[in-house]
PDB file of N, CA and C in Angstrom:
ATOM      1  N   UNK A   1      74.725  90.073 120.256  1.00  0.00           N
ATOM      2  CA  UNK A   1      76.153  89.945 120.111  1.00  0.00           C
ATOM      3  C   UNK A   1      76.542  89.769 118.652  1.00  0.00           C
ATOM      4  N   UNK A   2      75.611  88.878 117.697  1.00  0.00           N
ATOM      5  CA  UNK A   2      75.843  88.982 116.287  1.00  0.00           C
ATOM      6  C   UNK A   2      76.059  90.363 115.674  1.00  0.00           C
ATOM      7  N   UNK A   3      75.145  90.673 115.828  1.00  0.00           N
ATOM      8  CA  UNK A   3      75.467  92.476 115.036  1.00  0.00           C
ATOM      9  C   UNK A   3      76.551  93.271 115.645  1.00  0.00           C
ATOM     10  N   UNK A   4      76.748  92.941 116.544  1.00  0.00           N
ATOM     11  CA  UNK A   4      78.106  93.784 117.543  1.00  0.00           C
ATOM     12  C   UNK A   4      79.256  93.006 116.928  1.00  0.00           C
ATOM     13  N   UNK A   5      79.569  91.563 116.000  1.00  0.00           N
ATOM     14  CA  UNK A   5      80.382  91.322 115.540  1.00  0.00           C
ATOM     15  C   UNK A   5      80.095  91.288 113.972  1.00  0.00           C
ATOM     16  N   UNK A   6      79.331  91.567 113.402  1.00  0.00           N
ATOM     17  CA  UNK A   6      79.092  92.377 112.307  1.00  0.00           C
ATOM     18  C   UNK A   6      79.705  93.447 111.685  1.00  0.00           C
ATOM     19  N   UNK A   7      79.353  94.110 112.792  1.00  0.00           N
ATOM     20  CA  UNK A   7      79.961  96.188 112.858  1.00  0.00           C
ATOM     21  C   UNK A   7      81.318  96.042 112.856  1.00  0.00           C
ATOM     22  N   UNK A   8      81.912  95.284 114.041  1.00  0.00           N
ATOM     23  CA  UNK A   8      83.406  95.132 113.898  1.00  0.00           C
ATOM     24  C   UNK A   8      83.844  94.558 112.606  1.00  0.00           C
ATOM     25  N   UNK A   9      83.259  93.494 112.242  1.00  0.00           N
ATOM     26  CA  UNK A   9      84.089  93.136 110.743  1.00  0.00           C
ATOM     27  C   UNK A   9      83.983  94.247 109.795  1.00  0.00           C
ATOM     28  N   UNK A  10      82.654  95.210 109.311  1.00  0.00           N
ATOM     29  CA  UNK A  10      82.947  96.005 108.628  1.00  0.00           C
ATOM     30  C   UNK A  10      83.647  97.175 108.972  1.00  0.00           C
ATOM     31  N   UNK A  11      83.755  97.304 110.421  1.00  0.00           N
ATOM     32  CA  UNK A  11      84.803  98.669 110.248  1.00  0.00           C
ATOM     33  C   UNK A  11      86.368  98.170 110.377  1.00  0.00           C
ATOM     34  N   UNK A  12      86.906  96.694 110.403  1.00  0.00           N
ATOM     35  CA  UNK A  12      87.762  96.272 110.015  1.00  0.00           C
ATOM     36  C   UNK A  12      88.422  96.257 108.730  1.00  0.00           C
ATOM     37  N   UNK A  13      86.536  96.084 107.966  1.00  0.00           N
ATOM     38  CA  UNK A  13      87.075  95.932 106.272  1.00  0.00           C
ATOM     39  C   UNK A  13      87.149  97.419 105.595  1.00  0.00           C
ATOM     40  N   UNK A  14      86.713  98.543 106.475  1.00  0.00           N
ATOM     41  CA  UNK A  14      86.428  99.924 105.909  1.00  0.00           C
ATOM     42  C   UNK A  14      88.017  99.919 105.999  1.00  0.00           C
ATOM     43  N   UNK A  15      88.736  99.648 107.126  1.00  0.00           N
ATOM     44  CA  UNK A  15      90.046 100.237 106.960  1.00  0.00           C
ATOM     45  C   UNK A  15      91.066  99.469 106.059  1.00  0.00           C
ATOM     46  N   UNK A  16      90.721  98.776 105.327  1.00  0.00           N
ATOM     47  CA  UNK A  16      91.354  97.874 104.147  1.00  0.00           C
ATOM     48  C   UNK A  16      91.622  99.263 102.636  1.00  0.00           C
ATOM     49  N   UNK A  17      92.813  99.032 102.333  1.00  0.00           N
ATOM     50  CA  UNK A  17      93.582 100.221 101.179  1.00  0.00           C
ATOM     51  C   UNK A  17      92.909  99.565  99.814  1.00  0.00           C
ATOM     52  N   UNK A  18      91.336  99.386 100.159  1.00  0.00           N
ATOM     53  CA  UNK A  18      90.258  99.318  98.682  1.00  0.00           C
ATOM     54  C   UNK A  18      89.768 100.726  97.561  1.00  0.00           C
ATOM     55  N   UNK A  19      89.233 100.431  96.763  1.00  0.00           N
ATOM     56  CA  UNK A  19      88.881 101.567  96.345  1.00  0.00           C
ATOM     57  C   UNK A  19      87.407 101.546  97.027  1.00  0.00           C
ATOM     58  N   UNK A  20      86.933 102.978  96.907  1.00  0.00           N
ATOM     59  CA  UNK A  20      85.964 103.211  97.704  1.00  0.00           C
ATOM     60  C   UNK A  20      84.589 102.682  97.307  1.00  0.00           C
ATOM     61  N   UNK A  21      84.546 102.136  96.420  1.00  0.00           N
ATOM     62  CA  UNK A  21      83.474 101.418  95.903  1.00  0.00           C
ATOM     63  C   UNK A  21      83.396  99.796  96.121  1.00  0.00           C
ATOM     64  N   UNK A  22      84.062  99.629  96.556  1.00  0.00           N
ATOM     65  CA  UNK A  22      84.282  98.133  96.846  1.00  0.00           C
ATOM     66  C   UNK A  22      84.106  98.377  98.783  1.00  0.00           C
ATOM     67  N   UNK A  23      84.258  99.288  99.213  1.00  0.00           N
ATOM     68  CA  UNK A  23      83.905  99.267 100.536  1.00  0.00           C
ATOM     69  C   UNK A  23      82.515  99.905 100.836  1.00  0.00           C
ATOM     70  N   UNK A  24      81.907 100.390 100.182  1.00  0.00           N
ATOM     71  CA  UNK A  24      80.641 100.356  99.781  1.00  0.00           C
ATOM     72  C   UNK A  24      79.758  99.413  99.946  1.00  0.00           C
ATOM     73  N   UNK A  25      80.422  98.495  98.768  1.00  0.00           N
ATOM     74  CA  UNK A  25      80.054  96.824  98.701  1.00  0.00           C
ATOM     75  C   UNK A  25      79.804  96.289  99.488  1.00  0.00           C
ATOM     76  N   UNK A  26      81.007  96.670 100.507  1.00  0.00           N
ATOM     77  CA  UNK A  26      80.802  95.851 101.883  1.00  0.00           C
ATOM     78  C   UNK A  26      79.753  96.502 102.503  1.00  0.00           C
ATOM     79  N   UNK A  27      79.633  97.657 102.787  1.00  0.00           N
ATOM     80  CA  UNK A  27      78.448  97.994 103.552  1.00  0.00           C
ATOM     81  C   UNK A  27      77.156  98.106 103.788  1.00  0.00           C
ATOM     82  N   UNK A  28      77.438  98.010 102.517  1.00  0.00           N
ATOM     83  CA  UNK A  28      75.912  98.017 101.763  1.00  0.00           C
ATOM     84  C   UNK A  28      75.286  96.861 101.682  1.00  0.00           C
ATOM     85  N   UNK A  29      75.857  96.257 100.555  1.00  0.00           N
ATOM     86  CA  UNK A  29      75.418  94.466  99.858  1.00  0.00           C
ATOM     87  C   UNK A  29      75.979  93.062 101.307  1.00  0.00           C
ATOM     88  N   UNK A  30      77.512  93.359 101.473  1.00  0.00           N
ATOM     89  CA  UNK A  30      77.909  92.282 102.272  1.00  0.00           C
ATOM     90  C   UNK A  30      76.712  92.343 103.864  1.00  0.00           C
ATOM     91  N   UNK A  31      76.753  93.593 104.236  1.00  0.00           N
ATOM     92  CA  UNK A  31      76.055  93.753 105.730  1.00  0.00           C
ATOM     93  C   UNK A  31      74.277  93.359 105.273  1.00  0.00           C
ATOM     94  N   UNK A  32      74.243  93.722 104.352  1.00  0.00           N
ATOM     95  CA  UNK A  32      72.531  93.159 104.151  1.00  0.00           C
ATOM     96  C   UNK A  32      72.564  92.048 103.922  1.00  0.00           C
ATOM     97  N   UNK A  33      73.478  91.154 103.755  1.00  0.00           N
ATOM     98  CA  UNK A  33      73.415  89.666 103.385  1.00  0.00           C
ATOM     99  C   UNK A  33      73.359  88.760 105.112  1.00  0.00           C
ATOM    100  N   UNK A  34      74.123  90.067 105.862  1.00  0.00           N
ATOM    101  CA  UNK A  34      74.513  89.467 107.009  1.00  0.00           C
ATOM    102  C   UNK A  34      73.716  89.639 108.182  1.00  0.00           C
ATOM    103  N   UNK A  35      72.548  90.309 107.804  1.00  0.00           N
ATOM    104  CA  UNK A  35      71.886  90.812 108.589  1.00  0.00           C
ATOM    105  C   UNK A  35      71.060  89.177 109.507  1.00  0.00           C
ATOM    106  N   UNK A  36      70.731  89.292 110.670  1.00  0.00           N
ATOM    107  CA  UNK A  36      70.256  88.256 110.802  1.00  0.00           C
ATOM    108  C   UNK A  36      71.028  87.120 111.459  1.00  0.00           C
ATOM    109  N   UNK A  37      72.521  87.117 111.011  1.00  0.00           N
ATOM    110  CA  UNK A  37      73.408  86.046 110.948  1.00  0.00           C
ATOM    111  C   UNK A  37      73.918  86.698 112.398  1.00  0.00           C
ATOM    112  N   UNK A  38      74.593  85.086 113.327  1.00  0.00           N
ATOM    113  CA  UNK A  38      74.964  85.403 114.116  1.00  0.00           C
ATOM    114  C   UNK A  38      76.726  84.998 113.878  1.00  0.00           C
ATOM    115  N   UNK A  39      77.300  85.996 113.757  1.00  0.00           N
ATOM    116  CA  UNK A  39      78.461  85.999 113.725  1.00  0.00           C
ATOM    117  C   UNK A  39      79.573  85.620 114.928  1.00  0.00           C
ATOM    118  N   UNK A  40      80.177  84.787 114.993  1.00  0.00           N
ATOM    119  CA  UNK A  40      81.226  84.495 116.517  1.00  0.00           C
ATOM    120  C   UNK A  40      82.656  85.626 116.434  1.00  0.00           C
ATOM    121  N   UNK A  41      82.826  85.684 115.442  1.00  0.00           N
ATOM    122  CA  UNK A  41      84.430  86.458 115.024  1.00  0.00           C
ATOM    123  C   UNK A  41      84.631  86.097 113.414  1.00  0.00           C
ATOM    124  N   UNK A  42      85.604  86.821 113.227  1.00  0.00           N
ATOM    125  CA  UNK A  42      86.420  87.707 112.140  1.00  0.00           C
ATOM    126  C   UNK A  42      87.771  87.363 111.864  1.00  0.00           C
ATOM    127  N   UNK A  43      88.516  87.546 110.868  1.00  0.00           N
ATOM    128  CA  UNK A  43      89.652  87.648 110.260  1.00  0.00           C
ATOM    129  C   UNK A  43      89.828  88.444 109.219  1.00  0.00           C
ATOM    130  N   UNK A  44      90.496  89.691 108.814  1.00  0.00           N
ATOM    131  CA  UNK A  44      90.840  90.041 108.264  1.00  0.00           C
ATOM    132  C   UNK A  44      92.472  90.107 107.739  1.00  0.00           C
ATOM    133  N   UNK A  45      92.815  89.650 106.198  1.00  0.00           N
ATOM    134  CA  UNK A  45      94.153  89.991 106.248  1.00  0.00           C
ATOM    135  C   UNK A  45      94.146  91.642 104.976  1.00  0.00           C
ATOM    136  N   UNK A  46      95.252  91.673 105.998  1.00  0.00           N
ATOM    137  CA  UNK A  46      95.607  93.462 105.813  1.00  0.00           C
ATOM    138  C   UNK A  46      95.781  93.504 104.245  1.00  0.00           C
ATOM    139  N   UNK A  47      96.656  92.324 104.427  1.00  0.00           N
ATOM    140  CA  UNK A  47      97.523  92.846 103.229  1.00  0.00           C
ATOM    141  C   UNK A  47      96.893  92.428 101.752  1.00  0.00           C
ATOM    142  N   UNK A  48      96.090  91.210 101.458  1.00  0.00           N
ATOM    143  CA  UNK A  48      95.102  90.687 100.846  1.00  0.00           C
ATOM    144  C   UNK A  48      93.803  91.478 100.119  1.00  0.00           C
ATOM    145  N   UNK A  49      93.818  91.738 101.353  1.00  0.00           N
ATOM    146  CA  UNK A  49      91.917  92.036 101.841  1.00  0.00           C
ATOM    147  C   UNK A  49      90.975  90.761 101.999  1.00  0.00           C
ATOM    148  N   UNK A  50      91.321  89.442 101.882  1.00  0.00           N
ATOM    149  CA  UNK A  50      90.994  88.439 102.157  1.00  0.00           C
ATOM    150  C   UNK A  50      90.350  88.497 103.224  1.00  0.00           C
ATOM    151  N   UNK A  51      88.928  87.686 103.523  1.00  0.00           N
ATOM    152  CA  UNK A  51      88.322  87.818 105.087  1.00  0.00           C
ATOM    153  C   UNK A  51      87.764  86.226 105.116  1.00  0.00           C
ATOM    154  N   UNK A  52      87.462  86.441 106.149  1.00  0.00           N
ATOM    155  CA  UNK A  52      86.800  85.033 107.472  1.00  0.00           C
ATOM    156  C   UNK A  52      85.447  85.544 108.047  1.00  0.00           C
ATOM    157  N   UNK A  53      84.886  84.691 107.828  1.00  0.00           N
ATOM    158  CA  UNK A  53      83.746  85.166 108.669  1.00  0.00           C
ATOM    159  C   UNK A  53      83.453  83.920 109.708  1.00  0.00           C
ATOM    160  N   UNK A  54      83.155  83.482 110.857  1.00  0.00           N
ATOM    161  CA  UNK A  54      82.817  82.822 111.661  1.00  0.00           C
ATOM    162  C   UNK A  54      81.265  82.759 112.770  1.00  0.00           C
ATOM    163  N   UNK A  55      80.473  81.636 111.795  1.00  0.00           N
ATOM    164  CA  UNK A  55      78.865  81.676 112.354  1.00  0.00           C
ATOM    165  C   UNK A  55      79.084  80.863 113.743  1.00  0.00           C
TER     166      UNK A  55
END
């Protein structure tokens, strides 16, 4: 269930109006950090790009 709320946070943060290198970041660097971690839920704000992560 962790990695199934993983995936959702990054394709939450893919749809954030970043430049494309910073969503990269996320996919790349943030998801390898997260690997492992059991995640409960998410927050993303739209308008920010500010996030939540919840272990």
């Amino acid at each position: 269930m962790g990695q199934l709320r993983v995936q959702e946070y990054l394709d939450d943060v893919s749809e954030l109006d970043i430049p494309s290198a910073q969503t990269e970041w996320y996919n790349v660097d943030v998801a390898s950090l997260l690997i492992g971690s059991k995640v409960l839920g998410h927050e993303v704000d739209q308008s920010t790009g500010d996030s939540l992560l919840f272990p």
